[in-house]
Protein backbone atom coordinates (compact mmCIF):
# COMPACT_ATOMS: atom_id res chain seq x y z
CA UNK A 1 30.95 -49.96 7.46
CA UNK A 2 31.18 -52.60 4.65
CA UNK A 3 34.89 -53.90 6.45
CA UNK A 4 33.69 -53.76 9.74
CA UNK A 5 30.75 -56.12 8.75
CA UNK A 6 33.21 -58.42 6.96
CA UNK A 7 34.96 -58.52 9.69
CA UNK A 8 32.50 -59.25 12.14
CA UNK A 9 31.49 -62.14 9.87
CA UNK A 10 34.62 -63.85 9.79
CA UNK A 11 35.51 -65.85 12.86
CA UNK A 12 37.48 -64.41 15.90
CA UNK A 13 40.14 -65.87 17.96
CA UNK A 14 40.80 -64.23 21.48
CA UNK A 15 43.95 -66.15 22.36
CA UNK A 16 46.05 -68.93 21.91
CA UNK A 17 47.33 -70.54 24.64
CA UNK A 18 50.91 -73.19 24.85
CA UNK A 19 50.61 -74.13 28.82
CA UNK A 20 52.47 -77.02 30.43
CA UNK A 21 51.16 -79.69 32.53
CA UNK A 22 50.96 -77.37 35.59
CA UNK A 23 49.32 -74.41 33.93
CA UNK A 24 52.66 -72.16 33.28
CA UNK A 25 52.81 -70.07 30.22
CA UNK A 26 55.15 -71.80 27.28
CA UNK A 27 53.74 -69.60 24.50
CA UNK A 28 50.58 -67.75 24.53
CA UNK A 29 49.15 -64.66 22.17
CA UNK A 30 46.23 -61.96 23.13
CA UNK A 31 44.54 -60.65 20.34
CA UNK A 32 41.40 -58.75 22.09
CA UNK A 33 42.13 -56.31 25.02
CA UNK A 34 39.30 -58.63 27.23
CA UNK A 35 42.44 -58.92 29.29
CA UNK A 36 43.92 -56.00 29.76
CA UNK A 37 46.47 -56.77 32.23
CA UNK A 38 49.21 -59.41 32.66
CA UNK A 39 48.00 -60.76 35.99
CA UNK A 40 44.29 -60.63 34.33
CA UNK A 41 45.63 -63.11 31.59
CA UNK A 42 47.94 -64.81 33.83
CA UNK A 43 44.51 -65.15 36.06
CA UNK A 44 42.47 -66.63 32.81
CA UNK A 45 45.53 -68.84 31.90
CA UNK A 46 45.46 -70.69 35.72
CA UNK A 47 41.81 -70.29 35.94
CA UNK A 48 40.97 -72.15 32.54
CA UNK A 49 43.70 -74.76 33.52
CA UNK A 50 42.10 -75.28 36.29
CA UNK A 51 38.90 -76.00 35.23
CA UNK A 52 40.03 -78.38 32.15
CA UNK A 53 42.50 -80.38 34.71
CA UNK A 54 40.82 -83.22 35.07
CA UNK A 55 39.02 -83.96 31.72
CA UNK A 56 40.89 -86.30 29.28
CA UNK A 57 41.86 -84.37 26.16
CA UNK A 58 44.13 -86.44 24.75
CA UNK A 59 42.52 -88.36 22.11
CA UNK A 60 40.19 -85.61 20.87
CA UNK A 61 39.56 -81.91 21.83
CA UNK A 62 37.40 -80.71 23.89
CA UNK A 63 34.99 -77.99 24.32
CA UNK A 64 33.60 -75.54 27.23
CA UNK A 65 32.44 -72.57 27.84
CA UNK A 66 34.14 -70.44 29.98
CA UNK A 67 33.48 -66.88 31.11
CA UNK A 68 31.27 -66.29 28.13
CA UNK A 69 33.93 -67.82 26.02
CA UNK A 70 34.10 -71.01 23.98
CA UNK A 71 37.26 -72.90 24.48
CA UNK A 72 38.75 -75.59 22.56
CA UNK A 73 41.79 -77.37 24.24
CA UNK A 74 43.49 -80.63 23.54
CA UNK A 75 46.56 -82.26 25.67
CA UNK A 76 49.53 -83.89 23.86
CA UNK A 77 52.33 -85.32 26.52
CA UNK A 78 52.70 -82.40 29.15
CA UNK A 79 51.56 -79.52 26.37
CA UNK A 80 48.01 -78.14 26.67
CA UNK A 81 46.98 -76.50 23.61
CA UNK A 82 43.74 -73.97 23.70
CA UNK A 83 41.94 -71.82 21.61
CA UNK A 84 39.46 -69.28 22.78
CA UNK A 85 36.48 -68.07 20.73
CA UNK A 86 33.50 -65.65 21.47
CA UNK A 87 30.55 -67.05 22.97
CA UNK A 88 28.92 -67.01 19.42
CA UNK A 89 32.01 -68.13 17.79
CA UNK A 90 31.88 -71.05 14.99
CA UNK A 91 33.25 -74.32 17.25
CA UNK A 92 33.99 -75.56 14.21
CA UNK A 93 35.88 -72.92 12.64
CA UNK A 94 38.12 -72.99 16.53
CA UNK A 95 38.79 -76.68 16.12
CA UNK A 96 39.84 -76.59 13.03
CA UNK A 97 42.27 -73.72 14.41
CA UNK A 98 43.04 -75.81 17.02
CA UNK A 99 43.58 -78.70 14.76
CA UNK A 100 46.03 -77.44 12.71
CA UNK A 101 47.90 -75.55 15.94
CA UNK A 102 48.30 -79.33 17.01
CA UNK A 103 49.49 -80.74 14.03
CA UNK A 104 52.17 -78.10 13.15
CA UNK A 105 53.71 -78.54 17.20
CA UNK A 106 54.01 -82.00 16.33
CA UNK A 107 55.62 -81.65 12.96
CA UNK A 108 57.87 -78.71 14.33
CA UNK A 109 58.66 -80.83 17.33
CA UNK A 110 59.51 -83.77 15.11
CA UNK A 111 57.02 -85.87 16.94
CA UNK A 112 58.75 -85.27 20.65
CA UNK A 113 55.91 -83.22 21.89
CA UNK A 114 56.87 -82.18 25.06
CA UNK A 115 57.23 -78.93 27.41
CA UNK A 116 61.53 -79.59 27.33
CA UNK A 117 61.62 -79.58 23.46
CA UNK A 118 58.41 -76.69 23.12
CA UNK A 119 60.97 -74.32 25.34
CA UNK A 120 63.98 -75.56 23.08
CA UNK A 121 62.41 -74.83 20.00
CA UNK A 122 60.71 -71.42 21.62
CA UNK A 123 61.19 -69.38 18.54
CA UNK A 124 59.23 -71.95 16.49
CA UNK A 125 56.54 -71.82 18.70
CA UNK A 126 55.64 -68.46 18.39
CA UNK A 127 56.24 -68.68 14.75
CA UNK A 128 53.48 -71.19 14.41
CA UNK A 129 51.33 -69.14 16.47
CA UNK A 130 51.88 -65.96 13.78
CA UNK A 131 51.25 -68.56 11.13
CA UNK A 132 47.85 -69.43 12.33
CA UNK A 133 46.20 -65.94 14.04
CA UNK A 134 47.20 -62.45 12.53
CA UNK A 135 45.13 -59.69 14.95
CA UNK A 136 42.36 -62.37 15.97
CA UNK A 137 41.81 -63.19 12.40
CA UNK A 138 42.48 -67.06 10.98
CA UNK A 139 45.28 -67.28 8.36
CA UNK A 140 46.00 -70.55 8.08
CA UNK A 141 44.56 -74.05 9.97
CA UNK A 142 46.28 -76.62 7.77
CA UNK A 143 49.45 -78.15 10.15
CA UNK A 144 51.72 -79.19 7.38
CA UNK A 145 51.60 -75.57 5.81
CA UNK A 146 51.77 -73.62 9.23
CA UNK A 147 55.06 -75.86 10.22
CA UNK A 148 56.11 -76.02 6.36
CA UNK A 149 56.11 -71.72 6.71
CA UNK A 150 57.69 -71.74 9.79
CA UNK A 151 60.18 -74.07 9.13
CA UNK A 152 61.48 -71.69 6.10
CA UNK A 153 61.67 -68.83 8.69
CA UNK A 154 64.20 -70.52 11.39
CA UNK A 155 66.59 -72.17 8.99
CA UNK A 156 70.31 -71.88 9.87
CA UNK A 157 72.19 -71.79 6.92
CA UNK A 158 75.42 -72.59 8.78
CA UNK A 159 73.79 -76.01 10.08
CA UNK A 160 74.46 -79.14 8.08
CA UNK A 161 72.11 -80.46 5.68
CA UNK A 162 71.94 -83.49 7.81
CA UNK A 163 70.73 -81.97 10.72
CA UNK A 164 68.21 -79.65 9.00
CA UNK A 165 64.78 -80.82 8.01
CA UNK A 166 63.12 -82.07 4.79
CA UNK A 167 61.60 -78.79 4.33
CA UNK A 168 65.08 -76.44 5.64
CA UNK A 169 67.05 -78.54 3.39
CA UNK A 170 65.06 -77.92 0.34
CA UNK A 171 64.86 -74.39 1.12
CA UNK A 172 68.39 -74.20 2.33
CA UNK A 173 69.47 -76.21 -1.43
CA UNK A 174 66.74 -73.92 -3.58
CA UNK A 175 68.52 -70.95 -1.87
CA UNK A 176 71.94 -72.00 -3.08
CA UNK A 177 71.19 -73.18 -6.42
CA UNK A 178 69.13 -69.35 -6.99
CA UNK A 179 72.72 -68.08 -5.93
CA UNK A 180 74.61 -69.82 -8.61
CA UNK A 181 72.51 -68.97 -11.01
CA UNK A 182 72.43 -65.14 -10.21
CA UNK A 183 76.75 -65.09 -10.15
């Protein structure tokens, strides 16, 4: 009784949603069974596209309610990001979810936010979305640590330190000099 009223107290997130600029799926994660279909998320995914279409998100996120759902979304080049909350959901615990989902794309995505580079770097997305949500629950809302972790997870040791990242090549270098010390 005592974790399921913990739980209830902490803040929920239903989805979280990577669309492109006509509503297509780039990355997305369920975490309640409110959909309990593919074509019944599929159905949410065009229908909440469709109603956020013509607002202009790019500057600063937005907010609506939507089928007894709060919904957070921001648009960044031809990415739309969302975040989807209970109807009694903290807004400000979801934007700061969605915050931090926004930031870490970018950093990932080395500032080339776009739905070419999102599907390029596919692995990464989803990555970031594990980062942020575990089973509805919020793990982690700060960008630069989301995209820091995931970064650490998709390093290629074969790849040259001048193609890898601040972050890989640090990792990459720690791993290397841990090696030498342990022969």
């Amino acid at each position: 009784m005592a974790t399921s009223a913990r739980r209830d107290a902490c803040p929920a997130i239903k989805n979280l949603l990577l669309l492109d600029s006509e509503g297509r799926r780039v990355a997305v994660k369920y975490y309640t069974d409110e959909w309990p279909t593919n074509a019944a998320k599929l159905a949410f995914e065009r229908s909440i596209f469709a109603k956020t279409l013509k607002t202009n998100a790019r500057t600063e996120a937005e907010i609506v309610m939507f089928e007894n759902n709060v919904v957070l979304y921001k648009f960044i080049q031809d990415l739309h990001l969302f975040v989807t909350g209970g109807d009694n959901e903290n807004e400000l615990a979801l934007a700061s979810v969605l915050q931090g989902f926004s930031e870490a794309v970018t950093l990932l995505l080395r500032g080339n936010v776009d739905q070419r580079e999102a599907l390029e770097n596919l692995d990464m997305m989803f990555l970031c979305l594990d980062e942020i949500v575990d089973a509805g629950m919020i793990l982690e809302t700060d960008g630069s640590l989301i995209a820091g972790k995931v970064a650490t997870h998709s390093i290629d040791d074969g790849a040259p330190l001048s193609e890898q990242t601040i972050t890989q090549a640090l990792a990459t270098a720690r791993e290397h000099f841990t090696r030498s010390l342990l022969r």
